[in-house]
Protein backbone atom coordinates (compact mmCIF):
# COMPACT_ATOMS: atom_id res chain seq x y z
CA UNK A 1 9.73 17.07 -26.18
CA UNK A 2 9.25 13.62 -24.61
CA UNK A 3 11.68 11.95 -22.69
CA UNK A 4 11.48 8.20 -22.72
CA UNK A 5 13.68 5.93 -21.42
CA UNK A 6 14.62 2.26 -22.47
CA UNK A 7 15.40 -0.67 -19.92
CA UNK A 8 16.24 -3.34 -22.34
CA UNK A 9 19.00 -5.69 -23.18
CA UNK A 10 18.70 -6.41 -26.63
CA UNK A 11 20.67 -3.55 -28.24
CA UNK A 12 19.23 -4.04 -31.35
CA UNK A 13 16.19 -3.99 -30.17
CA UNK A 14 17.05 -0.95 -28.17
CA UNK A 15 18.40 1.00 -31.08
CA UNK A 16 15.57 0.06 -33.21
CA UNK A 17 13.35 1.49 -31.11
CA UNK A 18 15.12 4.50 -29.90
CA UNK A 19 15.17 5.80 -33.65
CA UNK A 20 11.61 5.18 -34.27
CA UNK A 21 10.86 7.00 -31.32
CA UNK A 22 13.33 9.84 -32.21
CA UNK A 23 11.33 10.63 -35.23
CA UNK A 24 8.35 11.09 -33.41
CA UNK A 25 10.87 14.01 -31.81
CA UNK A 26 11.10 12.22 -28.14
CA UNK A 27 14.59 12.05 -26.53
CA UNK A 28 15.32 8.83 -25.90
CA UNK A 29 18.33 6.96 -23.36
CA UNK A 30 18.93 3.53 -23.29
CA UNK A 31 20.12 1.14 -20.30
CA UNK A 32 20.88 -2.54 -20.44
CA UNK A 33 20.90 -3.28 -16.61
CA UNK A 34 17.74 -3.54 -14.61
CA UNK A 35 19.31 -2.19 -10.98
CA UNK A 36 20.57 0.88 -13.04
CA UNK A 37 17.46 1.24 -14.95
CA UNK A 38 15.42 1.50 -12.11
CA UNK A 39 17.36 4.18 -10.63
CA UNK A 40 17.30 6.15 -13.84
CA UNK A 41 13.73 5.76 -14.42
CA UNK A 42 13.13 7.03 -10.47
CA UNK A 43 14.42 10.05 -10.86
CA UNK A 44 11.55 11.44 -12.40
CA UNK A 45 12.47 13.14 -15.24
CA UNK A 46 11.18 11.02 -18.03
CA UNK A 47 7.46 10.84 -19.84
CA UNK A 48 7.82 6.97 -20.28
CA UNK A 49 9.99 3.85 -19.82
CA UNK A 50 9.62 1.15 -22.23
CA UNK A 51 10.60 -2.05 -20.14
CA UNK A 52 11.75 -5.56 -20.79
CA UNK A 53 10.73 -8.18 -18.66
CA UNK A 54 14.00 -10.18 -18.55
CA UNK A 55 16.91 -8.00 -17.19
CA UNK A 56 20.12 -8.60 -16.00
CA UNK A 57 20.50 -7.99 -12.23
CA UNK A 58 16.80 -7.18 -11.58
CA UNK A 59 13.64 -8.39 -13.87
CA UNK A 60 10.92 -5.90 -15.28
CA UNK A 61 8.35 -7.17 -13.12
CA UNK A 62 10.43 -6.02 -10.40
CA UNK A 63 11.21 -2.52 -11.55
CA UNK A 64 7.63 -2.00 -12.64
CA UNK A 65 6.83 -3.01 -8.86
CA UNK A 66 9.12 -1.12 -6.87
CA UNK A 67 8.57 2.32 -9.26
CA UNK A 68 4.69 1.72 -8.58
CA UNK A 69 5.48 1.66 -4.58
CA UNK A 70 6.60 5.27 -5.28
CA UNK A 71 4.56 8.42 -5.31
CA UNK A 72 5.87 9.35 -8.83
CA UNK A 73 4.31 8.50 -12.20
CA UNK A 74 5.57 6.90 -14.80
CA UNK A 75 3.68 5.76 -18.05
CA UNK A 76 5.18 1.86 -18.47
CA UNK A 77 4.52 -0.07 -21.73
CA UNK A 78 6.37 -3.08 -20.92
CA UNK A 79 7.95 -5.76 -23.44
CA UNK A 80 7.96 -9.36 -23.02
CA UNK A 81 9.16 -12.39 -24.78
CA UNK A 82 7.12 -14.68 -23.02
CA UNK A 83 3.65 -15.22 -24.19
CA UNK A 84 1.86 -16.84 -21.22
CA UNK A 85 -1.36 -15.29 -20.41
CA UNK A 86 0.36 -15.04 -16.45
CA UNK A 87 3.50 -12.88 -17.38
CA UNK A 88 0.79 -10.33 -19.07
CA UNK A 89 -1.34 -10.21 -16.44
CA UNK A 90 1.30 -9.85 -13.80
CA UNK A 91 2.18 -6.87 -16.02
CA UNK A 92 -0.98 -5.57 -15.37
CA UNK A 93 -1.64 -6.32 -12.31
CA UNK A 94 1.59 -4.27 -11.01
CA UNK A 95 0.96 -1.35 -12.82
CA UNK A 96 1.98 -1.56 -16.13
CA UNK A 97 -0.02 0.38 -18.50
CA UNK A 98 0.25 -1.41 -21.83
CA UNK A 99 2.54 -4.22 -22.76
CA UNK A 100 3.89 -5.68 -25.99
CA UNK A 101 4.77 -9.53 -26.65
CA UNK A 102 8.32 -10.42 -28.97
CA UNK A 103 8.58 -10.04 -31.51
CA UNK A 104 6.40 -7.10 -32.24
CA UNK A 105 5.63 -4.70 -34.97
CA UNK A 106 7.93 -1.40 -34.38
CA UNK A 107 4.75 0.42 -35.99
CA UNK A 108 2.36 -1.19 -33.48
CA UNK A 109 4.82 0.15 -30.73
CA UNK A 110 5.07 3.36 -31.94
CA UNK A 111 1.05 3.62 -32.21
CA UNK A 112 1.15 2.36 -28.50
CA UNK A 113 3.90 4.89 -27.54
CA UNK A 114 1.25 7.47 -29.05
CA UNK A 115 -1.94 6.02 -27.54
CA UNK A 116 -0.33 6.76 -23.87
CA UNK A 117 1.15 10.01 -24.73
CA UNK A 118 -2.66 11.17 -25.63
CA UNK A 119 -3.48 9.48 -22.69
CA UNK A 120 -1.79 11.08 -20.20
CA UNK A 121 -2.17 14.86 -21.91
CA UNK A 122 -6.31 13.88 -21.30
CA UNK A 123 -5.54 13.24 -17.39
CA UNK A 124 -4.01 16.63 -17.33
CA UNK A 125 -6.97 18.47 -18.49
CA UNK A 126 -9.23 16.51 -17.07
CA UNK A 127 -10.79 13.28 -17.63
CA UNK A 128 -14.38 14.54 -18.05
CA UNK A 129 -13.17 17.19 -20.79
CA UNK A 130 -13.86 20.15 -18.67
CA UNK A 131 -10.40 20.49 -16.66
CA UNK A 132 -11.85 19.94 -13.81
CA UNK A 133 -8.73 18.42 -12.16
CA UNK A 134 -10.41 17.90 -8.32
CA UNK A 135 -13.68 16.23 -7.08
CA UNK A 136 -15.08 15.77 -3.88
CA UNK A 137 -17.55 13.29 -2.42
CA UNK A 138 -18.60 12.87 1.12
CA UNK A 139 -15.30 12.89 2.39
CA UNK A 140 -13.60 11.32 -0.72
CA UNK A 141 -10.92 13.94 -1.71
CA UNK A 142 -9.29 13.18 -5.97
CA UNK A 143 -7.04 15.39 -6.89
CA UNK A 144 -6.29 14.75 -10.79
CA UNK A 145 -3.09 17.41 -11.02
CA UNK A 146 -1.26 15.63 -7.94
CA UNK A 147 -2.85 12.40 -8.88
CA UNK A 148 -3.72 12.52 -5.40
CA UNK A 149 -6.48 10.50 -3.25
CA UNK A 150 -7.86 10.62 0.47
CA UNK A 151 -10.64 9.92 1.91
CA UNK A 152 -11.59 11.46 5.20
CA UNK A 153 -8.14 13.25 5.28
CA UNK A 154 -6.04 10.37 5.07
CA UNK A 155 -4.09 9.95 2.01
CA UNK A 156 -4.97 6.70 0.13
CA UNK A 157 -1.76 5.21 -1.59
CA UNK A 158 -3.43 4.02 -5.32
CA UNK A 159 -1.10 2.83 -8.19
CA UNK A 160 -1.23 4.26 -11.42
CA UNK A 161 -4.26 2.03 -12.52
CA UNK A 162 -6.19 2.12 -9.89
CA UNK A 163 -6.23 5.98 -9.67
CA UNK A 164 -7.13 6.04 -13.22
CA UNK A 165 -9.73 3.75 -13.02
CA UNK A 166 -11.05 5.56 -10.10
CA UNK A 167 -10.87 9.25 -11.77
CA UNK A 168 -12.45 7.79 -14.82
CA UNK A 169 -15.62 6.40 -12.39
CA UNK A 170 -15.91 9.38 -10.58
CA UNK A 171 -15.95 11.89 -14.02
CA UNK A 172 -19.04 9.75 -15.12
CA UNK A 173 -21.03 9.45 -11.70
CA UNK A 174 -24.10 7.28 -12.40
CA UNK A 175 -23.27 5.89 -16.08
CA UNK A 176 -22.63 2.24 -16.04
CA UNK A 177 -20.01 0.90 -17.46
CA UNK A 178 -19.06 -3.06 -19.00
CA UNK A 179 -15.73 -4.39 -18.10
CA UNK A 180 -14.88 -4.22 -21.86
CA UNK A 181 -15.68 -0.82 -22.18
CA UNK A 182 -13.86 0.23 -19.17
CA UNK A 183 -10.67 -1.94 -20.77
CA UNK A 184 -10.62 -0.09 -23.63
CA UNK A 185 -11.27 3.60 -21.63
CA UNK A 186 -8.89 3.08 -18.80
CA UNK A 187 -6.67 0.43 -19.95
CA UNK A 188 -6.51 1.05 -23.80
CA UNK A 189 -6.67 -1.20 -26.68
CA UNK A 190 -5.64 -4.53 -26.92
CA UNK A 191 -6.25 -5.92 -23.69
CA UNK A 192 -9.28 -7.86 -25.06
CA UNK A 193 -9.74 -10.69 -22.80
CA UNK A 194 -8.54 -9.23 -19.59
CA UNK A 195 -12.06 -8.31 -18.05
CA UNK A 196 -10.65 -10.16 -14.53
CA UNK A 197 -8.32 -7.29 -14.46
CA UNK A 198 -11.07 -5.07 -14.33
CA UNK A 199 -13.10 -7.50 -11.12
CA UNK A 200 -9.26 -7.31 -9.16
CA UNK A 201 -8.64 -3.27 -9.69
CA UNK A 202 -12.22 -2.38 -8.37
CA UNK A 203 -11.71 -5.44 -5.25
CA UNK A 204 -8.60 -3.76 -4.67
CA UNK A 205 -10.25 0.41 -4.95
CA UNK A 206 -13.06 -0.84 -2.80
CA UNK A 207 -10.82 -2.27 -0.13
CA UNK A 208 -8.80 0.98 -0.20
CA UNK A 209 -12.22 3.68 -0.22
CA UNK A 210 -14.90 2.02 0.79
CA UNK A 211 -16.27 2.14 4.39
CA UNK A 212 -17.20 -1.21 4.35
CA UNK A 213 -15.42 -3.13 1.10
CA UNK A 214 -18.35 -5.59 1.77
CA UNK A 215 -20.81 -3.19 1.36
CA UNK A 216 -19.63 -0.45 -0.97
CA UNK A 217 -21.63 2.86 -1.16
CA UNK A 218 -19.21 4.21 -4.30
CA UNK A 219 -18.58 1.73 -6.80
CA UNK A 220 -21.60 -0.05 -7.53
CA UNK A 221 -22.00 -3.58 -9.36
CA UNK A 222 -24.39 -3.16 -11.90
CA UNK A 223 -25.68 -7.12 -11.94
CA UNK A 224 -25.44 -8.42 -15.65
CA UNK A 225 -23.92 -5.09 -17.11
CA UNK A 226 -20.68 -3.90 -15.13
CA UNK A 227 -20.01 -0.80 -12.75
CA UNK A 228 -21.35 2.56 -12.04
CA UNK A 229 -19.97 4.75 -9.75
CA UNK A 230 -22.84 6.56 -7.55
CA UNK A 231 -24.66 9.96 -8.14
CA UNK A 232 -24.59 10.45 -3.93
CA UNK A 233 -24.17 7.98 -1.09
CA UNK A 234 -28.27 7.49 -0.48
CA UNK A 235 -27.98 6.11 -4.04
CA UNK A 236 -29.72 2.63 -4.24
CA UNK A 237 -30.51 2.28 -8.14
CA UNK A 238 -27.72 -0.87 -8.05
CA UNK A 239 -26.84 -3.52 -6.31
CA UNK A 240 -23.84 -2.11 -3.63
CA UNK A 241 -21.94 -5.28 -3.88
């Protein structure tokens, strides 16, 4: 059974949801303030948290930032009423793993509420479908299970998009991939536009893994087409910038 838990002031809205989700047989809790939200949804014994941007005491954004500082995962769809192409990317940006704009169809949240459920039962067996949960790479160390990264021994600190987008790369070494495509893989539906998120998350991975960010030798810019991430570090079939 799923736990998922609620940060949202709108009890109707709450309720509504929390019944819909119920059927799907999840147990669901609901909390109205943000401060107290956030320390429910740290303690780590929930599968998601569905979170509203405007809180009382302390705003979504917020939460979403200060859970994504921690070592513990969380699955966030987050809800907003605000419709500005900013607040969504913020959303992003932080962490968040889907989001929903108000009003929205219950049935499009449930299918969401789905989508990351099969999401994150994948990134327990294994990304590239053969439960292969670790791989190694000159000194780049991914640990899938722990959701773990380091490279030369030192522990890398990646948030929840980042290390997917990086275990997704490195389960496909050598296949290129378009910033759409890796939207809909890593990212899931319904982030059509957002391709800039994709530019910012590999800056950011490159700056975090790469010897030289400058000069990357692992994630590869395929000019014209997207990414790749390379087959071995004497790899030179793409540009390494």
């Amino acid at each position: 059974m799923h736990r998922v838990l609620i940060i949202e002031d709108d009890r109707d809205i709450a309720i509504l949801v929390r019944l819909h989700l119920e059927e799907l047989g999840c147990q669901v809790e609901i909390e109205a303030d943000g401060e107290a939200g956030l320390e429910l949804a740290a303690s780590g014994v929930y599968d998601l948290l569905i979170l509203d941007l405007m809180l009382p005491t302390l705003g979504g954004l917020e939460i979403c930032r200060r859970l994504r500082s921690s070592s513990d995962y969380i699955p966030i769809l987050m809800l907003t009423a605000k419709t500005t192409e900013l607040d969504r990317v913020l959303g992003l940006e932080i962490g968040a793993d889907d989001y929903l704009t108000k009003p929205f169809s219950v049935l499009e949240l449930v299918a969401r509420v789905k989508a990351l459920f099969r999401r994150m039962e994948a990134l327990r067996e294994g990304a590239d479908g053969r439960g292969q949960g670790r791989i190694e790479l000159e000194g780049l160390s991914i640990d899938e299970g722990r959701r773990a990264v380091s490279v030369r021994g030192r522990r890398v600190g990646l948030t929840a998009k980042e290390f997917d987008l990086l275990y997704y790369f490195a389960s496909h070494p050598g296949r290129v991939f378009s910033r759409s495509q890796l939207l809909d893989q890593v990212w899931g539906y319904g982030h059509d536009g957002y391709e800039h998120t994709v530019n910012s998350h590999i800056n950011r991975l490159r700056a975090k893994i790469e010897e030289d960010p400058s000069e990357p030798r692992l994630i590869l810019t395929v000019w014209g087409v997207g990414y790749r991430f390379t087959e071995s570090l004497v790899d030179t079939g793409a540009e390494p910038c």
